[in-house]
C-alpha atoms as a PDB file:
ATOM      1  CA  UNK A   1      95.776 158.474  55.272  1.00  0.00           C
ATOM      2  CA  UNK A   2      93.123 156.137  56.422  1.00  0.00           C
ATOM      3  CA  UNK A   3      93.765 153.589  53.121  1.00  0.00           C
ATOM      4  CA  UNK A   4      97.775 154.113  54.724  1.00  0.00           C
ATOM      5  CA  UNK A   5      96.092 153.331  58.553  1.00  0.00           C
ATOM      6  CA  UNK A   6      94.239 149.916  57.201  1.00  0.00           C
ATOM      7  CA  UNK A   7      97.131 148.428  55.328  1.00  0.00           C
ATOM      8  CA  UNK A   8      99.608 148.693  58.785  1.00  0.00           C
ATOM      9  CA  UNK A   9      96.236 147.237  60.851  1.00  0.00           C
ATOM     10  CA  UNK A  10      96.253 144.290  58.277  1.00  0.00           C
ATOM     11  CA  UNK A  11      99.637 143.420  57.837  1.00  0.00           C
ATOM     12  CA  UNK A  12     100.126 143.624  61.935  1.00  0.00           C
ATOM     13  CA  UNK A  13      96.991 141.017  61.695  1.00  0.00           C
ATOM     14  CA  UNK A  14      98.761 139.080  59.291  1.00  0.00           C
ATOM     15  CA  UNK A  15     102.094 139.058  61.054  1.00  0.00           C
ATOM     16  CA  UNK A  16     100.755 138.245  64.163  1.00  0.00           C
ATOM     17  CA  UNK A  17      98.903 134.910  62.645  1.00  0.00           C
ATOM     18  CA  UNK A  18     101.927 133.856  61.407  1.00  0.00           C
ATOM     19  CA  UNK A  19     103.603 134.629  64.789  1.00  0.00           C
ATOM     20  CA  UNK A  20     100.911 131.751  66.570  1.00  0.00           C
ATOM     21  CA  UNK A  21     101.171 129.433  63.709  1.00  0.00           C
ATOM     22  CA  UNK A  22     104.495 129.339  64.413  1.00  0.00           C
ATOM     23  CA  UNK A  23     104.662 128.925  67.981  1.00  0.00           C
ATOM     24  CA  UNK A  24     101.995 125.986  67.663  1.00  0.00           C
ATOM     25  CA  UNK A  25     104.983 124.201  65.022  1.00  0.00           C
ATOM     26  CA  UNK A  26     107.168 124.908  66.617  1.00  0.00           C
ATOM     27  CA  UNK A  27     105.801 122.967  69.729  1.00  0.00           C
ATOM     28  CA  UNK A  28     104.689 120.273  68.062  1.00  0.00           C
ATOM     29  CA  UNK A  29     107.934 119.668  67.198  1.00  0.00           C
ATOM     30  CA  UNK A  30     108.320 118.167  71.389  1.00  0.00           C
ATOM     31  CA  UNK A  31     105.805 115.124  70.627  1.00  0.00           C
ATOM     32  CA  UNK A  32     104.240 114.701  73.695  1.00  0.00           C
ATOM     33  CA  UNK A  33     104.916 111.323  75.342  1.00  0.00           C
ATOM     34  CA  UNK A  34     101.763 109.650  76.482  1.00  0.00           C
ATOM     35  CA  UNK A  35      98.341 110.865  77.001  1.00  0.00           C
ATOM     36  CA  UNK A  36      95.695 111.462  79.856  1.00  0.00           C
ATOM     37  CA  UNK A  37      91.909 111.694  80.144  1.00  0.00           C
ATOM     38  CA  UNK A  38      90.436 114.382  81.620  1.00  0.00           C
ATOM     39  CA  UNK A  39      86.781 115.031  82.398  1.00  0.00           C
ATOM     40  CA  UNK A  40      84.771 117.926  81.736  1.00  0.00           C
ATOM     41  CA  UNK A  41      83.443 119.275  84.855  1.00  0.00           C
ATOM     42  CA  UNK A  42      80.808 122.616  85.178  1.00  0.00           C
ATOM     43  CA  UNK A  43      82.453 125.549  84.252  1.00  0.00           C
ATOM     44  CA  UNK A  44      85.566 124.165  82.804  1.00  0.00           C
ATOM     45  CA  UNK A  45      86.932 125.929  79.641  1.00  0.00           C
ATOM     46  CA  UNK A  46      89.693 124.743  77.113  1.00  0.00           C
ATOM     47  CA  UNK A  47      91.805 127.678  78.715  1.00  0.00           C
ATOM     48  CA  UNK A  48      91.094 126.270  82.491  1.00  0.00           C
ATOM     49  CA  UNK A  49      92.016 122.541  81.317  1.00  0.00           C
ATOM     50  CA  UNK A  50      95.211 123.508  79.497  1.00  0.00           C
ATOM     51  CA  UNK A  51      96.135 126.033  82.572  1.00  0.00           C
ATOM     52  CA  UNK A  52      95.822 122.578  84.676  1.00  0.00           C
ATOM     53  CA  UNK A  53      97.942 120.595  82.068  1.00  0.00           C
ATOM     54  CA  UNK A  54     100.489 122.483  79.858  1.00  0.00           C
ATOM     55  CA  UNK A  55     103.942 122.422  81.179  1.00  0.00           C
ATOM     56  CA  UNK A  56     105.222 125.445  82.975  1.00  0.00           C
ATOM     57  CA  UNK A  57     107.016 126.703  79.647  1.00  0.00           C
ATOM     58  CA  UNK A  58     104.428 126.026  77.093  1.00  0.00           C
ATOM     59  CA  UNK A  59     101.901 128.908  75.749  1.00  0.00           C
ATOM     60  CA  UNK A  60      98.467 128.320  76.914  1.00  0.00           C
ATOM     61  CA  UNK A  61      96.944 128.706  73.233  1.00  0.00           C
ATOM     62  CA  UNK A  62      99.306 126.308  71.975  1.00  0.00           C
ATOM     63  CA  UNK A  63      98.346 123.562  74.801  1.00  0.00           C
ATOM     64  CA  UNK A  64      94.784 124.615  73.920  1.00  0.00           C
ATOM     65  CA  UNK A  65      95.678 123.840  70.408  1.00  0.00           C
ATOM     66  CA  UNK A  66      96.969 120.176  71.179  1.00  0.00           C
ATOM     67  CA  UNK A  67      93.643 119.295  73.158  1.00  0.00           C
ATOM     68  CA  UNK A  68      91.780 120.522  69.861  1.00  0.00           C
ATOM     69  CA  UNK A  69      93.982 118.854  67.322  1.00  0.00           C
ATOM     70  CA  UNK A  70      93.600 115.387  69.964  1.00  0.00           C
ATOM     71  CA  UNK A  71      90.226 115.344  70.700  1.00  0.00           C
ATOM     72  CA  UNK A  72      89.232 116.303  66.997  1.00  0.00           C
ATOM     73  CA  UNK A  73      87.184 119.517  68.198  1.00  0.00           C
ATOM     74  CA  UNK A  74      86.554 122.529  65.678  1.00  0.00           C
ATOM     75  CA  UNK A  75      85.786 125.114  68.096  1.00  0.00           C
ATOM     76  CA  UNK A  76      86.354 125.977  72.096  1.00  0.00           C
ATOM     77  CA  UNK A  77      82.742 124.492  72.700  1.00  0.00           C
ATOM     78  CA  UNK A  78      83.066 121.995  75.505  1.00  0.00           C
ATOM     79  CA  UNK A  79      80.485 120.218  77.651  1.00  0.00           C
ATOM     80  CA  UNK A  80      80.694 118.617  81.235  1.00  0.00           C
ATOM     81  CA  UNK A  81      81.000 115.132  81.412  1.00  0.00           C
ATOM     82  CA  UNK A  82      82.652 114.756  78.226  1.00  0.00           C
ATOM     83  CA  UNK A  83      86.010 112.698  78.632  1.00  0.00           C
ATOM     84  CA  UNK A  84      88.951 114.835  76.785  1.00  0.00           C
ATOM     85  CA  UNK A  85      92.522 113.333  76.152  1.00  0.00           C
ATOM     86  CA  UNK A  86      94.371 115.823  77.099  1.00  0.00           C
ATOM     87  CA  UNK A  87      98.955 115.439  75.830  1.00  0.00           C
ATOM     88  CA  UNK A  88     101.232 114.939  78.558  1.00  0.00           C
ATOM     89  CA  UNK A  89     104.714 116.151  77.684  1.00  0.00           C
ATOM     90  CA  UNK A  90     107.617 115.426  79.660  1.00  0.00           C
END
């Protein structure tokens, strides 16, 4: 029963990854159309930046995503006064 329990925990995991890979495609697929810079003030996040910046309609993870894949970061790690390009879409 419990070998039964971990298999339906992992393949929930697994379907759920898929689910946000997805999404973050399937946004890209909208290029965004120019860029801004934004700087990093005390106490700003990646989630408080993209709240700011994604369109009404977009996901904040997938926003959150963009600012990674533009500003070549690895992690959510961010420091004030660092100058992030953040994608405007319109």
């Amino acid at each position: 029963m419990q070998n039964l329990f971990k298999i339906v925990i992992v393949l929930l995991l697994i379907i759920s990854g898929f689910t946000v890979v997805g999404q973050v495609f399937a946004s890209s697929v909208s290029s965004p159309q120019q860029e801004k810079r934004v700087v990093v003030e005390p106490g700003d996040t990646l989630w408080s930046i993209a709240v700011k910046n994604k369109p009404s309609d977009m996901r904040t993870v997938v926003y959150i995503e963009a600012i990674k894949r533009y500003n070549d970061l690895n992690g959510a790690n961010i420091e004030a006064g660092v100058v992030l390009s953040v994608p405007v879409y319109k």
